[in-house]
Protein backbone atom coordinates (compact mmCIF):
# COMPACT_ATOMS: atom_id res chain seq x y z
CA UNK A 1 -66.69 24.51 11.93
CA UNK A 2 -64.15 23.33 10.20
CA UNK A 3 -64.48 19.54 8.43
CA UNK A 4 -63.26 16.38 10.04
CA UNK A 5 -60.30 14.42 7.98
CA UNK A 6 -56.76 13.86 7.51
CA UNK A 7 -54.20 16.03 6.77
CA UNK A 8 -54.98 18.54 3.44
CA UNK A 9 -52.94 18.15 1.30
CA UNK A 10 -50.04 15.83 2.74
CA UNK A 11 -49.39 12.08 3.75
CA UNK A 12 -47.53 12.73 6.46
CA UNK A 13 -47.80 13.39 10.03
CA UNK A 14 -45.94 16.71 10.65
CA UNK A 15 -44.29 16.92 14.08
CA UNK A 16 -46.29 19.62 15.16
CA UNK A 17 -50.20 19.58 16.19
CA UNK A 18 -52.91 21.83 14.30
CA UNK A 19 -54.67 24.01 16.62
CA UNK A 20 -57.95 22.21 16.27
CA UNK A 21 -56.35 19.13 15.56
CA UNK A 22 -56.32 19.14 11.84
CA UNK A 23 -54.74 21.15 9.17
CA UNK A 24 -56.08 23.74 7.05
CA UNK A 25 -54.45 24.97 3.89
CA UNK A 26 -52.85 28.21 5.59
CA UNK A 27 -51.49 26.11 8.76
CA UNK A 28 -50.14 23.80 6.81
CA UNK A 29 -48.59 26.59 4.19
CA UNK A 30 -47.08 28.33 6.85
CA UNK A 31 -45.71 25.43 8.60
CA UNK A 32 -43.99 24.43 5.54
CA UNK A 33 -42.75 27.81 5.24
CA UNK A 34 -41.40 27.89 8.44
CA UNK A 35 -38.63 25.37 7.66
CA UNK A 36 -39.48 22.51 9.48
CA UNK A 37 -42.50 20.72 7.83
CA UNK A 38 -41.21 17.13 6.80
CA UNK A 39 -39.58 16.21 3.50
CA UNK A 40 -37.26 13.43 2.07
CA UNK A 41 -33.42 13.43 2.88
CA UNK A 42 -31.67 15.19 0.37
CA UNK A 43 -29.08 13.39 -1.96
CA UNK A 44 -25.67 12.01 -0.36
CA UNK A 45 -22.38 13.53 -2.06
CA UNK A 46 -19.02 12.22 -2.68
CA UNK A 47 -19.41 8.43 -3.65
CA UNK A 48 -16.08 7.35 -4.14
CA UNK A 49 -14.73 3.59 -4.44
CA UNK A 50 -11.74 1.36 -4.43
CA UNK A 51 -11.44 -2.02 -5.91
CA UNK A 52 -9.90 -5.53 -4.42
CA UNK A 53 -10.94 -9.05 -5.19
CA UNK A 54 -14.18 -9.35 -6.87
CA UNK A 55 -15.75 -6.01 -4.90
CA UNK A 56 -15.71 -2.64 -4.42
CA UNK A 57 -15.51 -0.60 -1.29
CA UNK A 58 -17.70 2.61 -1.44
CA UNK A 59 -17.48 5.32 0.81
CA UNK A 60 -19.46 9.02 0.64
CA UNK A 61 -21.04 11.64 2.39
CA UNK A 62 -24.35 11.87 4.06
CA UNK A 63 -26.79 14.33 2.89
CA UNK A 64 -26.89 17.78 4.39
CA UNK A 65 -30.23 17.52 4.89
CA UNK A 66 -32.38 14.30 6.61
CA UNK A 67 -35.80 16.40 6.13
CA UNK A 68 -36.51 15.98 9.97
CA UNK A 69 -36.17 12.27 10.26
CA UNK A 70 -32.97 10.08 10.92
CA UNK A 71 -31.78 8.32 8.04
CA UNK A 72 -31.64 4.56 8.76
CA UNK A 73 -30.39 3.06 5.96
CA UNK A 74 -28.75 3.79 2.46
CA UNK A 75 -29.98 2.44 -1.31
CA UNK A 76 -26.65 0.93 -3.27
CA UNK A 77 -27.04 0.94 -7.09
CA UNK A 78 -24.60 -0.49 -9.23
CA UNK A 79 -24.31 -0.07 -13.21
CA UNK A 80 -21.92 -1.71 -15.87
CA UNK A 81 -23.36 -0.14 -19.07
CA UNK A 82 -22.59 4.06 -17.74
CA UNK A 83 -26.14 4.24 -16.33
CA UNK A 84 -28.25 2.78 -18.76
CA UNK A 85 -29.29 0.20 -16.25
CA UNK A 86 -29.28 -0.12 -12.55
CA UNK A 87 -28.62 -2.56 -10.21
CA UNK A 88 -29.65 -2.72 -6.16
CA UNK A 89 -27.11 -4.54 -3.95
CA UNK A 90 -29.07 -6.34 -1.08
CA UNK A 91 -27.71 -5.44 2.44
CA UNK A 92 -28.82 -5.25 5.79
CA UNK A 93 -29.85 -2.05 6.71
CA UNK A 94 -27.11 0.39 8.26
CA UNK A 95 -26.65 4.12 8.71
CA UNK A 96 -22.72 3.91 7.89
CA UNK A 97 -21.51 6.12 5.16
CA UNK A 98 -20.01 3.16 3.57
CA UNK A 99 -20.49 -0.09 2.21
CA UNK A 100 -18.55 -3.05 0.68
CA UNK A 101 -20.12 -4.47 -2.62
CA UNK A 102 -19.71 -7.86 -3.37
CA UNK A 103 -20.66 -9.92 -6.06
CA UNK A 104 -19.51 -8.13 -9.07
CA UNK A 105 -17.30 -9.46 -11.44
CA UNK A 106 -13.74 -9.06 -11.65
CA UNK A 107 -12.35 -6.73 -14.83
CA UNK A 108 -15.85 -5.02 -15.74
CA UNK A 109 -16.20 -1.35 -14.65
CA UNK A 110 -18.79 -0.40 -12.80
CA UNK A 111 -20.05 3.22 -11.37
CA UNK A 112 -22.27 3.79 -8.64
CA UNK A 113 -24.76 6.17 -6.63
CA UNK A 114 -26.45 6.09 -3.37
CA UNK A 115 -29.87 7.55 -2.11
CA UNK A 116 -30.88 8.08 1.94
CA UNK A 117 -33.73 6.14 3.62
CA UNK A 118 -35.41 7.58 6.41
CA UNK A 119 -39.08 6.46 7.98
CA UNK A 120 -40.74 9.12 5.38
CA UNK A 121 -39.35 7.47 2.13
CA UNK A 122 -35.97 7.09 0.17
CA UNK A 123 -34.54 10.59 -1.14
CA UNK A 124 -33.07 11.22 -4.56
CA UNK A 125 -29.72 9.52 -5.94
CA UNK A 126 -26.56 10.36 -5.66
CA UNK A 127 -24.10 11.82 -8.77
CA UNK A 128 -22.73 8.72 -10.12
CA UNK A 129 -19.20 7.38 -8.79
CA UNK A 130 -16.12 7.51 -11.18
CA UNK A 131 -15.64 3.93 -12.65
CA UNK A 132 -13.92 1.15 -10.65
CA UNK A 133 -12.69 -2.13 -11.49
CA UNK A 134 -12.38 -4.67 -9.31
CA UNK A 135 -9.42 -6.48 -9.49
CA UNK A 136 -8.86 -10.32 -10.35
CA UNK A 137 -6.72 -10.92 -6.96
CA UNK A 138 -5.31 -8.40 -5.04
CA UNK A 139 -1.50 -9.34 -5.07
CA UNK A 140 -0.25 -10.98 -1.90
CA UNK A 141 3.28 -12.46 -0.71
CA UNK A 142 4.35 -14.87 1.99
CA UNK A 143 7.64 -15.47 3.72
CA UNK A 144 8.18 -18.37 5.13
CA UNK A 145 11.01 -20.12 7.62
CA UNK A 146 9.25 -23.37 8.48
CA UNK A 147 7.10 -26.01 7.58
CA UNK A 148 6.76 -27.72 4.58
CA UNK A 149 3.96 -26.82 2.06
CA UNK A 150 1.68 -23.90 1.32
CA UNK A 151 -1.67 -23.53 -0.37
CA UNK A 152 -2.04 -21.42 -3.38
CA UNK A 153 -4.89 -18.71 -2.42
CA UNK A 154 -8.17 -18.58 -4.00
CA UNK A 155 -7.95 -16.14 -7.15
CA UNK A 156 -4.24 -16.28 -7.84
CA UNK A 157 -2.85 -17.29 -11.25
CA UNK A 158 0.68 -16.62 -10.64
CA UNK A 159 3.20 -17.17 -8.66
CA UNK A 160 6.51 -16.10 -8.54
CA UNK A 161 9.42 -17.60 -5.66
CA UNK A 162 12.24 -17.12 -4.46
CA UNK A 163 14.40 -19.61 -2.83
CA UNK A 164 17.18 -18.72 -0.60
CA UNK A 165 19.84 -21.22 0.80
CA UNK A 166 21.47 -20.61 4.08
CA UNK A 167 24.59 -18.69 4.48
CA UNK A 168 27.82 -19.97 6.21
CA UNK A 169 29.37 -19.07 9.52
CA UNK A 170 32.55 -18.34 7.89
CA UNK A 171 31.14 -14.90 5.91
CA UNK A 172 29.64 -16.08 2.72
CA UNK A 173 25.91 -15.79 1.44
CA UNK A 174 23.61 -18.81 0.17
CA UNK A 175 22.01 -18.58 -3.28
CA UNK A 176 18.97 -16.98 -5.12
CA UNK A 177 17.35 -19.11 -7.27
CA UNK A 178 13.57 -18.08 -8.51
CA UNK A 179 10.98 -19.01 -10.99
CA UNK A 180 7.40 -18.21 -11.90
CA UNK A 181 4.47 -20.62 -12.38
CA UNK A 182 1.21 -20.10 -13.54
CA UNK A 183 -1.07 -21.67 -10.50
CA UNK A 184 -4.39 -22.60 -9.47
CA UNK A 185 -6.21 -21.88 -6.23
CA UNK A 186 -6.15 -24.65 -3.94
CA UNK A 187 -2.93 -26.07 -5.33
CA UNK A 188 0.06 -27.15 -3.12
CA UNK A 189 3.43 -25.66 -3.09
CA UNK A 190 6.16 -27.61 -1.74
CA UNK A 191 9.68 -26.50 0.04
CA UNK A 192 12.14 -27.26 2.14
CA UNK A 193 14.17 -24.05 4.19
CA UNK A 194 17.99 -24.57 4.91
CA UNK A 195 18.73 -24.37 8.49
CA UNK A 196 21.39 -21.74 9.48
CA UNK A 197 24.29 -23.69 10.33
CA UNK A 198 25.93 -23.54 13.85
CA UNK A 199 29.44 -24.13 13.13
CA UNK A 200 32.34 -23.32 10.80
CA UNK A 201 33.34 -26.31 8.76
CA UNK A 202 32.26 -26.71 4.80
CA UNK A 203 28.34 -26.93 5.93
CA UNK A 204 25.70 -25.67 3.60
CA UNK A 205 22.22 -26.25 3.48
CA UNK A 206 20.15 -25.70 0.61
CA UNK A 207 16.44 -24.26 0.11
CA UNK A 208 14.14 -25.60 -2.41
CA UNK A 209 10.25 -24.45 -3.86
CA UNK A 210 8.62 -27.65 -6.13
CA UNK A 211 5.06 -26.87 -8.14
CA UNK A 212 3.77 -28.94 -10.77
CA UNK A 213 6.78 -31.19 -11.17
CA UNK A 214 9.17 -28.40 -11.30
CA UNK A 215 11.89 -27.66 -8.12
CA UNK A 216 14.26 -24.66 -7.83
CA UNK A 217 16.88 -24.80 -5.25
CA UNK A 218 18.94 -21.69 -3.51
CA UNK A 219 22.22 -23.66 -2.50
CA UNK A 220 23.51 -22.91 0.73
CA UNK A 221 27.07 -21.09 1.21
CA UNK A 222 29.74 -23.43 1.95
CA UNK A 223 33.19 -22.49 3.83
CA UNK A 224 35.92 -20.48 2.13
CA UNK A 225 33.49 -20.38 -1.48
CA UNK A 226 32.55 -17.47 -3.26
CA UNK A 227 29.07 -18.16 -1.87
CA UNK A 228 26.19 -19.95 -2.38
CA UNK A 229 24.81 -20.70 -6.17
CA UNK A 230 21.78 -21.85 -7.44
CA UNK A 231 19.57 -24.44 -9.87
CA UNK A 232 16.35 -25.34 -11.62
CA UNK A 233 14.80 -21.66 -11.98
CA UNK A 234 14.29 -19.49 -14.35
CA UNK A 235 17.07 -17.16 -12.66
CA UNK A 236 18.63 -16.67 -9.56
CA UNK A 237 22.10 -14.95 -7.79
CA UNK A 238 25.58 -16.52 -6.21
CA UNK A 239 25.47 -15.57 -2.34
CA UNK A 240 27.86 -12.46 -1.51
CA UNK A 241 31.30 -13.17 -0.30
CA UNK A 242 32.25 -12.11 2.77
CA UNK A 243 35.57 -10.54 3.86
CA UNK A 244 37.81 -9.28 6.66
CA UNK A 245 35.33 -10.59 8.69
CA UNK A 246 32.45 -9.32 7.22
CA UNK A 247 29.69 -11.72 6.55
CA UNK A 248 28.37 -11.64 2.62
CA UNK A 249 24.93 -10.37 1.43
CA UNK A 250 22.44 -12.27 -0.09
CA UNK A 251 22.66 -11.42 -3.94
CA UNK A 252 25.92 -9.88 -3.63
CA UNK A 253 27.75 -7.98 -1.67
CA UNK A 254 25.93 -4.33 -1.46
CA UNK A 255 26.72 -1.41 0.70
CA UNK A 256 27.49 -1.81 3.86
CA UNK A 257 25.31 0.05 6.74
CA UNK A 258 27.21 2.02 10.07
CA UNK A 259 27.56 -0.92 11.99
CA UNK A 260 29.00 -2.74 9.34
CA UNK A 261 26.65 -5.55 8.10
CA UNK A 262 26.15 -6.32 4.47
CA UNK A 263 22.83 -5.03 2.81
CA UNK A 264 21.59 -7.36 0.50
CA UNK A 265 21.87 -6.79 -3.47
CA UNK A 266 18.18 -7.33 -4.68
CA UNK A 267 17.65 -10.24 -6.99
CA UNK A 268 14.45 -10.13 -9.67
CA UNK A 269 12.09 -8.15 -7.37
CA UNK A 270 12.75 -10.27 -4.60
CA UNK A 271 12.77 -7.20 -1.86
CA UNK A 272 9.48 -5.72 -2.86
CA UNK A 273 8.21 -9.14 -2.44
CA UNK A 274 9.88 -9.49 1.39
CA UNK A 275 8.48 -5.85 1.94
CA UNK A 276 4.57 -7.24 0.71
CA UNK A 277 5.39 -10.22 3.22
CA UNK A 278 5.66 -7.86 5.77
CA UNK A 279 9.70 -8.62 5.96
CA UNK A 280 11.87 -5.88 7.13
CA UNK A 281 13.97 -4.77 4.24
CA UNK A 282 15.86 -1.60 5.34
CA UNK A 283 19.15 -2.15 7.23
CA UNK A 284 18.16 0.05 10.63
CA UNK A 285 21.44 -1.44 12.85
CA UNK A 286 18.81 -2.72 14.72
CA UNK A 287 19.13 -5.95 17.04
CA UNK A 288 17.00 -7.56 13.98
CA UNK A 289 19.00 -7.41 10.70
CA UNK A 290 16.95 -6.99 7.43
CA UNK A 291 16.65 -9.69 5.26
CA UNK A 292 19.42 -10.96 3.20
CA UNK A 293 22.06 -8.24 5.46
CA UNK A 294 25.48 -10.29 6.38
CA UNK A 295 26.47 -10.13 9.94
CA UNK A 296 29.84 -9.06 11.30
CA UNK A 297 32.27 -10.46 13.62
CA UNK A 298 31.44 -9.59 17.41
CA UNK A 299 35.30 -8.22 17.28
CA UNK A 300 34.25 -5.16 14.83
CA UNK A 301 33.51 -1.76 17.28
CA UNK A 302 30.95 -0.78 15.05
CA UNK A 303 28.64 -4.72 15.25
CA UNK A 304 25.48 -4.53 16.80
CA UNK A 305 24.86 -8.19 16.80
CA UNK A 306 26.86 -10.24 14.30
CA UNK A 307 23.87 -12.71 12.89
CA UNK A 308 23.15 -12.37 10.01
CA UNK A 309 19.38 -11.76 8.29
CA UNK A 310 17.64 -14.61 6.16
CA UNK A 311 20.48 -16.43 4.21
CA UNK A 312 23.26 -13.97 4.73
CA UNK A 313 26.63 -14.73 6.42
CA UNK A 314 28.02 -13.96 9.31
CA UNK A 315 31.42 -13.03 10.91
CA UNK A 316 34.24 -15.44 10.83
CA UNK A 317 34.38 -15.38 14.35
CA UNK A 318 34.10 -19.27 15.50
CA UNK A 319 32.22 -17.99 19.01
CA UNK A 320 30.00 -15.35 17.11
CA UNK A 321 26.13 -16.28 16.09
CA UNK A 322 25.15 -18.38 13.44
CA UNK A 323 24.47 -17.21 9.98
CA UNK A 324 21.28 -16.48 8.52
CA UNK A 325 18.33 -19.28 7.49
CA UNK A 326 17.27 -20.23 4.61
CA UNK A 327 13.57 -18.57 3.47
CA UNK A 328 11.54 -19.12 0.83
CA UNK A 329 9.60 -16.03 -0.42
CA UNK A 330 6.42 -16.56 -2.76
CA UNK A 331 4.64 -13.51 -4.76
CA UNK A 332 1.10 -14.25 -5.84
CA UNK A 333 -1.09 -12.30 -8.61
């Protein structure tokens, strides 16, 4: 008669039954040998990451193998030194192939490696990740039409805006003016957006950004000028001129698209920033025109609408729509 005990050998419970009950040597041997006798998950594959502000989001691949048991969780390891030391980030358990990791500092490399947990026990590591850095602030811009201030987001140290002044009924383009601060989180920014004028005398309304004592101002385009100009920054752009009808572009007059508006001329980075902002940049002959495109005069066969986009002109039509808003654009990093 074979002894009374646990399993020979093992600390598991296998997830089949002995004959008698209890394993020998040779039922145990062969069940092993059979493929199916429990083990640890094998290693995951493919940890990759990307960086943003202050963490890194890992992905990878789950391990061929679970060794007969669902894996319920995954161990995160972090190392700054190439693997000299290792660090576990605390999570709630989860069986996603992915994970964000917070709490690391911003400009130090790290690599990683992951390891499966299933009911039997955690399986071996992971190769190590490639290095990632997570970055200081993950660069952001805002457009905005309305409203009066804005709050400088947590992380930023620079700013860079853009102020653009209204353009004019009769064709021409208000001005560019931008500037870059160094900022603090938490910090207001003060401005003021032109309103686009409704009618065709000498109006022009101007558009102005103020931090830390400092204001730049995008003047708005004025009747039968050249354009609008602008102050107070550390650069800027006259508003586009309009002619034979055709309202100016902001920053110049560029090309013009099929249905004849104005594209705007890009000033200092400015349409990269409008693109970030979520603006629309490319001139499409849409019913919506891109920022900064001059409108034409309703009497042109090829105008789809004759507004114009934010701080362009329009046609010189009296009875067309009015010219484009001022905006203020602000890039952080």
């Amino acid at each position: 008669m074979r002894p009374r005990g646990g399993i020979i050998g093992a600390s598991v419970t296998p997830t089949q039954s002995a004959a008698s009950g209890i394993w020998t040597p040779r039922e145990a041997e062969a069940y092993k040998r059979s493929g199916v006798w429990p083990a640890l998950p094998g290693a995951p594959t493919g940890v990759t990451g990307s960086n943003s502000s202050g963490s890194v989001a890992l992905t990878w691949t789950a391990p061929a193998s679970n060794g007969g048991y669902e894996v319920t969780d995954y161990i995160v390891q972090y190392s700054s030194d190439s693997g000299s030391n290792w660090s576990t980030f605390s999570h709630s358990a989860s069986s996603s192939a992915s994970a964000t990791v917070t709490g690391l500092t911003s400009g130090t490399s790290y690599i990683f490696r992951v390891a499966a947990v299933t009911s039997l026990g955690t399986g071996p590591y992971s190769s190590a990740s490639s290095s990632v850095t997570p970055a200081s602030f993950a660069a952001m811009a805002v457009l905005l039409t309305s409203g009066t201030s804005y709050t400088v987001p947590s992380g930023a140290t620079t700013m860079k805006a853009w102020a653009v002044g209204a353009g004019n009924i009769y064709q021409n383009a208000g001005g560019v003016a931008y500037k870059t601060w160094s900022v603090s989180g938490g910090a207001t920014v003060g401005y003021s957006t032109g309103p686009a004028p409704t009618t065709t005398g000498s109006v022009h309304t101007d558009t102005t950004v103020t931090y830390g004592g400092v204001t730049i101002r995008g003047l708005g385009a004025s009747a039968f000028s050249a354009g609008g100009s602008y102050s107070g920054g550390d650069g800027g752009a006259n508003g586009g001129a309009g002619q034979n009808n055709r309202g100016g572009a902001v920053g110049g007059n560029g090309t013009t698209a099929s249905c004849g508006r104005v594209q705007m001329t890009d000033v200092s980075g400015l349409k990269a920033a409008v693109a970030l902002a979520g603006g629309k940049t490319t001139e499409d002959c849409g019913a919506t025109p891109a920022f900064g495109s001059g409108g034409r005069s309703k009497y042109d066969p090829r105008t789809i609408t004759a507004n114009g986009g934010y701080g362009a002109g329009c046609g010189t039509d009296p009875n067309s729509p009015v010219a484009g808003a001022g905006a203020v654009v602000l890039y952080f990093s």
